[in-house]
N, C-alpha and C. Protein backbone atom coordinates (compact mmCIF):
# COMPACT_ATOMS: atom_id res chain seq x y z
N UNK A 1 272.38 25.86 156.09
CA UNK A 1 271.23 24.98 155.99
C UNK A 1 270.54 25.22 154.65
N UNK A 2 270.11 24.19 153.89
CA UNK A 2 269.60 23.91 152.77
C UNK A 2 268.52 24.59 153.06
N UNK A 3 267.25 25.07 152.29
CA UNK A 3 265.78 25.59 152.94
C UNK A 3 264.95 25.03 151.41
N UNK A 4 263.81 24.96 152.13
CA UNK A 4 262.97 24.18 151.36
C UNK A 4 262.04 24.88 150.13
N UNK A 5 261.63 24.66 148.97
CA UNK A 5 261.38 25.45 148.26
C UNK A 5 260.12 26.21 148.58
N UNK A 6 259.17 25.40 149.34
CA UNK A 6 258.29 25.93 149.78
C UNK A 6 258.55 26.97 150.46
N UNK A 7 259.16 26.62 151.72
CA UNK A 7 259.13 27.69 152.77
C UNK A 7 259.98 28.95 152.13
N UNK A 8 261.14 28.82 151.38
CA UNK A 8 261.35 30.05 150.41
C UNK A 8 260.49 30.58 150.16
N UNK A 9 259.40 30.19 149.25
CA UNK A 9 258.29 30.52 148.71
C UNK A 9 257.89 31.33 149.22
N UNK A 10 257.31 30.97 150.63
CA UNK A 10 256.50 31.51 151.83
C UNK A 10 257.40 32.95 152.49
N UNK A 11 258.92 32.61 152.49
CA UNK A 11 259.66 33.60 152.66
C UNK A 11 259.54 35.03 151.67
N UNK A 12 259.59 34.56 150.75
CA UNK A 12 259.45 35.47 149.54
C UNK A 12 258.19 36.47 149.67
N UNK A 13 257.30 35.57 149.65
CA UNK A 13 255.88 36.38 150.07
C UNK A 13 255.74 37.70 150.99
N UNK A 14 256.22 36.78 152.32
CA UNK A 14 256.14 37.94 153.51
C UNK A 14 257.49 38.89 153.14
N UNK A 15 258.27 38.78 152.52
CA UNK A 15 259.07 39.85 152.48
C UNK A 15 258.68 40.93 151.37
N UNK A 16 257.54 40.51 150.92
CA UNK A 16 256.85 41.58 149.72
C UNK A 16 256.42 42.30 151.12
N UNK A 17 255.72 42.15 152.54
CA UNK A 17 255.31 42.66 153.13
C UNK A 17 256.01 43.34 154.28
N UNK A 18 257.38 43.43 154.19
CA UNK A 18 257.93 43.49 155.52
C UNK A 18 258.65 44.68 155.18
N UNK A 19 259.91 45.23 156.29
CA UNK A 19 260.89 45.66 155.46
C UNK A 19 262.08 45.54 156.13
N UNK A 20 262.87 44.91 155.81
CA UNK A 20 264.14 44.51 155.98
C UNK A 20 265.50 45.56 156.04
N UNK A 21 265.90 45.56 156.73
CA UNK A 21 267.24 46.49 157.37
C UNK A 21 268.81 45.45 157.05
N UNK A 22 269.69 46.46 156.72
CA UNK A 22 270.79 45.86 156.54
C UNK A 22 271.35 46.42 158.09
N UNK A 23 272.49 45.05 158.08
CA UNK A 23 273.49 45.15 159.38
C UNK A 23 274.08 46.71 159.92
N UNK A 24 274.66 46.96 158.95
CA UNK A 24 274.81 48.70 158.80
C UNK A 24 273.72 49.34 159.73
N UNK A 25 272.18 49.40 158.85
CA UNK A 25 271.71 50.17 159.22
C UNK A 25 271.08 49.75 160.92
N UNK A 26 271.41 48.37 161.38
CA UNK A 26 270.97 48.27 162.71
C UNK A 26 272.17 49.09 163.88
N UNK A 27 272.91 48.66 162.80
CA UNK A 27 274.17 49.10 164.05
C UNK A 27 273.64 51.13 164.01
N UNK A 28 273.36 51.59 163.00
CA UNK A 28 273.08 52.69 163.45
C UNK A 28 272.02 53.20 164.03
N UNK A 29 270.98 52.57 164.03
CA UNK A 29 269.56 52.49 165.12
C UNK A 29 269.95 52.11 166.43
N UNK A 30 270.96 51.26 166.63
CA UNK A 30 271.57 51.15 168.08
C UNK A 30 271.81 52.48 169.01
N UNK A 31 272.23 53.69 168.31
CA UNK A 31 272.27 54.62 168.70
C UNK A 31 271.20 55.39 169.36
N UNK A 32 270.17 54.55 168.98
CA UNK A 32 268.55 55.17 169.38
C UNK A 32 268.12 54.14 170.67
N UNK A 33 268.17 55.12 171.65
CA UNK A 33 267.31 54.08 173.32
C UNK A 33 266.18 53.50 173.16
N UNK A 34 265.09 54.05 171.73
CA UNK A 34 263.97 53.35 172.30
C UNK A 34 264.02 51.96 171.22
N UNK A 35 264.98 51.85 170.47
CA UNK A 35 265.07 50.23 169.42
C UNK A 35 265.03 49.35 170.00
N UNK A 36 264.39 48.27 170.03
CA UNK A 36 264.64 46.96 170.85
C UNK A 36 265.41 46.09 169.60
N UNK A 37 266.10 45.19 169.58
CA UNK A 37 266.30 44.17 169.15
C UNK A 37 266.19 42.96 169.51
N UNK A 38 265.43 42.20 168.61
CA UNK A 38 265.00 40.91 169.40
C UNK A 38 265.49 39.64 168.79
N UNK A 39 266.14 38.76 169.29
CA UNK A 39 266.83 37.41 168.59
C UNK A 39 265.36 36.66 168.92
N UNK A 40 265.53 35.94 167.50
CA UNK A 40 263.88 35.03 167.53
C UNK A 40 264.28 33.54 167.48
N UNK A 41 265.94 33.05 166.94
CA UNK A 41 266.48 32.03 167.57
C UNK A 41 266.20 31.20 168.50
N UNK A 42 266.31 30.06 168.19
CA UNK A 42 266.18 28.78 169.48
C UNK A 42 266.83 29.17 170.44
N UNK A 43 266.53 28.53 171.57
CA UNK A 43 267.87 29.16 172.87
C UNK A 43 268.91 28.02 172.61
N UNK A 44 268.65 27.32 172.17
CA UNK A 44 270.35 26.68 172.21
C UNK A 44 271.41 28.08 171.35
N UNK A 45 270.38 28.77 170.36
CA UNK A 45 271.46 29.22 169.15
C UNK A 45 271.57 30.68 170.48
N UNK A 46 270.10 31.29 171.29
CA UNK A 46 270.61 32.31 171.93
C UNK A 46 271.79 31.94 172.66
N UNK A 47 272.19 30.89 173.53
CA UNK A 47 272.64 29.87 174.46
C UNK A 47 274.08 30.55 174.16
N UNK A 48 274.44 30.44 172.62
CA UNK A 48 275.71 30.65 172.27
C UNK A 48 276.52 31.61 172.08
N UNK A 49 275.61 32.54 171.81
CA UNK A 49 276.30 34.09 171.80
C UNK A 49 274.55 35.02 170.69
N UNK A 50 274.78 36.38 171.10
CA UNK A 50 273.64 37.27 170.65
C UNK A 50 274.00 38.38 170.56
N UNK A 51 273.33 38.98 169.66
CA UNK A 51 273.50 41.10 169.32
C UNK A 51 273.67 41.25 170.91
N UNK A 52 274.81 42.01 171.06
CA UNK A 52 274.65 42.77 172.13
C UNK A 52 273.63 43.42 172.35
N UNK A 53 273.16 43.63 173.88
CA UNK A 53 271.91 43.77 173.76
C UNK A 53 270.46 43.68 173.54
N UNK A 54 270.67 42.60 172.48
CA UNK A 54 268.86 41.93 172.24
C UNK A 54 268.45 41.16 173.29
N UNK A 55 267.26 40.99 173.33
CA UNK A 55 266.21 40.19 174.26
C UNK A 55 266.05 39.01 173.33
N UNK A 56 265.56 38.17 173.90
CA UNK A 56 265.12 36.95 173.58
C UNK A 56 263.68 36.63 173.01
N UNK A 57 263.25 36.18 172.37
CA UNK A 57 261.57 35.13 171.98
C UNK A 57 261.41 35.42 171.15
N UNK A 58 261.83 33.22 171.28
CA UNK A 58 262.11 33.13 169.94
C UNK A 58 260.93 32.81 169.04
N UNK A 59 261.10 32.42 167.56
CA UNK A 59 260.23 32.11 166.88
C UNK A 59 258.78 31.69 167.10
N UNK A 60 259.46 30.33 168.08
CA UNK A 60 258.17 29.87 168.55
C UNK A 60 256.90 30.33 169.58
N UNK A 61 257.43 31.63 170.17
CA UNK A 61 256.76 31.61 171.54
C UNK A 61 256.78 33.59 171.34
N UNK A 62 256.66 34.03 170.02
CA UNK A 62 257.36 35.44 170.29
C UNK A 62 255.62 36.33 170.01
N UNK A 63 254.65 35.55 169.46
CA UNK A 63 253.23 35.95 169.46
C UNK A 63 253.07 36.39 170.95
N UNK A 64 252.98 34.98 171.33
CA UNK A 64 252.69 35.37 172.52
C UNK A 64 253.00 35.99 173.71
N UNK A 65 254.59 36.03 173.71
CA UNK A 65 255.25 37.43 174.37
C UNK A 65 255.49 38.33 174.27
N UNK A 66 255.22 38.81 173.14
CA UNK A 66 255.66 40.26 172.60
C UNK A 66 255.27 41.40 173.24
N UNK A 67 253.89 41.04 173.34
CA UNK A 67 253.22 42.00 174.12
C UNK A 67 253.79 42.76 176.05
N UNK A 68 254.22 41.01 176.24
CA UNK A 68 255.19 41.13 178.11
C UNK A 68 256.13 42.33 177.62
N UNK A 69 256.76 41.66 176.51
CA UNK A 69 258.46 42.38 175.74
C UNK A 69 258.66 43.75 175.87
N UNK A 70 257.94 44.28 174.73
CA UNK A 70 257.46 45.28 173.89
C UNK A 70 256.21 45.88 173.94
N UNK A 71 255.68 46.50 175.28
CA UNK A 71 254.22 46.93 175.17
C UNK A 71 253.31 48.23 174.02
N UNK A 72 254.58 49.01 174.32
CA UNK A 72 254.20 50.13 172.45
C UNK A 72 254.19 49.11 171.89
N UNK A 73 253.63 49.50 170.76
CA UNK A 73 253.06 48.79 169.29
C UNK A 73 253.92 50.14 168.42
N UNK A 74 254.26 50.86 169.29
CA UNK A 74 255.03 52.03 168.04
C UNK A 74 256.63 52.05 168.06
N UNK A 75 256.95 51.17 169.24
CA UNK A 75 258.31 50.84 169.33
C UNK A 75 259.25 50.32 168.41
N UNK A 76 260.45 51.07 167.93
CA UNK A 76 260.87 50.46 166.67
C UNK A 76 261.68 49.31 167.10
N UNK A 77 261.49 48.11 166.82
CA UNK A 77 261.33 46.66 167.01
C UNK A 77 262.85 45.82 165.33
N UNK A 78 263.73 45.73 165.88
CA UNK A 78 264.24 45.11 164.79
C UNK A 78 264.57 43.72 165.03
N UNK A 79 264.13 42.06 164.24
CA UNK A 79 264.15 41.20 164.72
C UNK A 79 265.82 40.56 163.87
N UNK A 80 265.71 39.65 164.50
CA UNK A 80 267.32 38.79 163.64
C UNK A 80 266.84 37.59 164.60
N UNK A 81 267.25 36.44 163.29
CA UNK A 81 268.08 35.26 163.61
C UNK A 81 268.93 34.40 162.65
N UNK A 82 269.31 33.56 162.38
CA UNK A 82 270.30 33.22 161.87
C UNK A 82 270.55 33.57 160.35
N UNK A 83 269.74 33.86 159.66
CA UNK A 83 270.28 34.54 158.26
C UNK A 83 268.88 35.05 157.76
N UNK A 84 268.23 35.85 158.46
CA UNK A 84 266.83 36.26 157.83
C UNK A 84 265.83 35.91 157.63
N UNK A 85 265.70 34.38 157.51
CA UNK A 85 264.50 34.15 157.39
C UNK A 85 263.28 33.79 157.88
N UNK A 86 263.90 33.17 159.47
CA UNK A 86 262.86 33.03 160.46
C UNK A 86 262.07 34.84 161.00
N UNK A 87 262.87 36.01 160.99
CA UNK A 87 262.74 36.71 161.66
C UNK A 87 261.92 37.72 160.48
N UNK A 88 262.08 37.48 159.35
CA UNK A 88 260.83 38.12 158.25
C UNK A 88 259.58 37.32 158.30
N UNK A 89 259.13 36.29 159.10
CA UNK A 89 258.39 35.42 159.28
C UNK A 89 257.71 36.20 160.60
N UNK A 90 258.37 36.13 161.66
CA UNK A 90 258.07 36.56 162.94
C UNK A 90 257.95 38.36 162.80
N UNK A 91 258.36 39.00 162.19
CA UNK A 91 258.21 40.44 161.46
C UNK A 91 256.65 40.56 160.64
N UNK A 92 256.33 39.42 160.20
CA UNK A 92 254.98 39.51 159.21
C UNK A 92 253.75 39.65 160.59
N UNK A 93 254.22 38.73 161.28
CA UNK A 93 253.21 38.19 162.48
C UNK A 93 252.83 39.20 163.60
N UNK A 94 254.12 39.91 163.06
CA UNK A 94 253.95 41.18 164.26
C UNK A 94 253.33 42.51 163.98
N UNK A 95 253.74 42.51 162.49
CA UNK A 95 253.10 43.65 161.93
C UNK A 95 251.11 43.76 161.84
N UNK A 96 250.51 42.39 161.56
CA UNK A 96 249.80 41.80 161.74
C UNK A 96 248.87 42.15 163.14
N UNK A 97 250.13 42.12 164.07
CA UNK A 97 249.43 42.14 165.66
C UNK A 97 249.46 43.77 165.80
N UNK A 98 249.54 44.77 165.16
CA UNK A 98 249.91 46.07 165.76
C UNK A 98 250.65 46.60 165.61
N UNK A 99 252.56 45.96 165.76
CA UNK A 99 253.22 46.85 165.80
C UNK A 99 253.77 47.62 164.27
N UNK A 100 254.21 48.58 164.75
CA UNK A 100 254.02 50.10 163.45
C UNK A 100 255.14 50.27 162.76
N UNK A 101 256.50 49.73 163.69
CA UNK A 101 257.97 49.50 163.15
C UNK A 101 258.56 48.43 163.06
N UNK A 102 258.26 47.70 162.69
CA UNK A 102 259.07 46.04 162.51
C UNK A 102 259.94 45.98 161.60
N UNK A 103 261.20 45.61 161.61
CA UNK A 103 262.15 45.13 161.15
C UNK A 103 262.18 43.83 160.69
N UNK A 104 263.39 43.54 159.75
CA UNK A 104 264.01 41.91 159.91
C UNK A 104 265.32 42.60 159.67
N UNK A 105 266.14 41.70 160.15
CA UNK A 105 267.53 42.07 159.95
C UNK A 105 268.10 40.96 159.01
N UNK A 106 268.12 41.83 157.54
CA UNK A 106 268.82 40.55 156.32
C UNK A 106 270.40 40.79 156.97
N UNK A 107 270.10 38.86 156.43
CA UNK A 107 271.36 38.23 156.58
C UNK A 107 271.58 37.41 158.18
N UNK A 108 270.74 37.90 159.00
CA UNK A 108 270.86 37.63 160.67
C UNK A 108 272.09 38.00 161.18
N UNK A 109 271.87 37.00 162.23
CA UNK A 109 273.37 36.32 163.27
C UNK A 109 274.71 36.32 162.08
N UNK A 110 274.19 35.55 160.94
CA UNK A 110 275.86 35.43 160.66
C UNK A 110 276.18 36.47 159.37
N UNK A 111 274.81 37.55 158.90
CA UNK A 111 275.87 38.90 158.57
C UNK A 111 276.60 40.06 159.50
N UNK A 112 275.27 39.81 160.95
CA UNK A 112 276.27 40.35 161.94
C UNK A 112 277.40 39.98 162.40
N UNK A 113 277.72 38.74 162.52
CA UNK A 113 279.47 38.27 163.00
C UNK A 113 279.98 38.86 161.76
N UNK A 114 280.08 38.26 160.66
CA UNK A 114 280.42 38.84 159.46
C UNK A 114 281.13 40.19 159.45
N UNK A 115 280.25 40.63 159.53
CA UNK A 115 280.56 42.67 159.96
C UNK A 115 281.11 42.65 161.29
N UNK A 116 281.20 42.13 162.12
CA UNK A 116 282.09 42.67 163.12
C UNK A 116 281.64 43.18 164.19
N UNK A 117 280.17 42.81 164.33
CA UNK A 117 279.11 43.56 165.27
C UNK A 117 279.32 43.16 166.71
N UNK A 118 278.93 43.76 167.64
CA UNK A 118 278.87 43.76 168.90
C UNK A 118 278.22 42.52 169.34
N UNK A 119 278.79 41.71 170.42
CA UNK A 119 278.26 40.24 170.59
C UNK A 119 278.13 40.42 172.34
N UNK A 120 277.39 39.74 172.60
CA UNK A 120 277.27 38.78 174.30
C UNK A 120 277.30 37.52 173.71
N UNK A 121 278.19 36.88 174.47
CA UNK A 121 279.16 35.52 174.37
C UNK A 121 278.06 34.82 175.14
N UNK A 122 277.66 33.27 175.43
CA UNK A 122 277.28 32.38 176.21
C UNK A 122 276.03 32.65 177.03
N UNK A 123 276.06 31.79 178.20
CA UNK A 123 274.51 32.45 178.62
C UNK A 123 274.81 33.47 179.75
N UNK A 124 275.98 35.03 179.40
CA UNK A 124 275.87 35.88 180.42
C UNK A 124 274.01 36.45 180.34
């Protein structure tokens, strides 16, 4: 998908504020019980396959659930969706609300297929 210069723009910004994790380094935080990973994806895109293991809420609706989700605010929290940039967006918003470890996962969904990462297929 093409992206708009603006919202680049806007991307750019919050990633002065965030801090972003490579694929690598999620797969090795996986090793840690208390990481959540959260796909911030539409559900059609959750619908299709997701990080093994992540929870769901998405972009639109993830203010307001986070809190159901994720009740620490000290919980280390790494977000992904399709190539980074919704989830450094939803990473700004969160950091914002409290929480102390926020992630984005550069590159998303498709540097994780990419690499070879652990998937749940469909809507198991």
């Amino acid at each position: 998908m093409d992206h708009t210069p603006r919202f680049l723009a806007l991307v750019a910004q919050v990633r002065a504020r965030i801090t972003e994790v490579s694929v690598a380094e999620v797969q090795g935080l996986l090793s840690s019980d208390s990481v959540r990973i959260v796909d911030v994806r539409e559900d059609r895109e959750w619908s299709a396959g997701r990080v093994s293991g992540a929870i769901h809420a998405g972009k639109g609706v993830i203010e307001r659930d986070i809190e159901t989700l994720v009740p620490d605010v000290n919980t280390p929290i790494v977000l992904y969706c399709g190539g980074g940039y919704r989830s450094a967006l939803a990473a700004d918003a969160l950091q914002r609300m409290g929480y102390t470890h926020v992630r984005s996962m550069d590159g998303g969904w498709r540097a994780w297929n990419d690499a070879g990462g652990a998937v749940d297929s469909g809507d198991a």
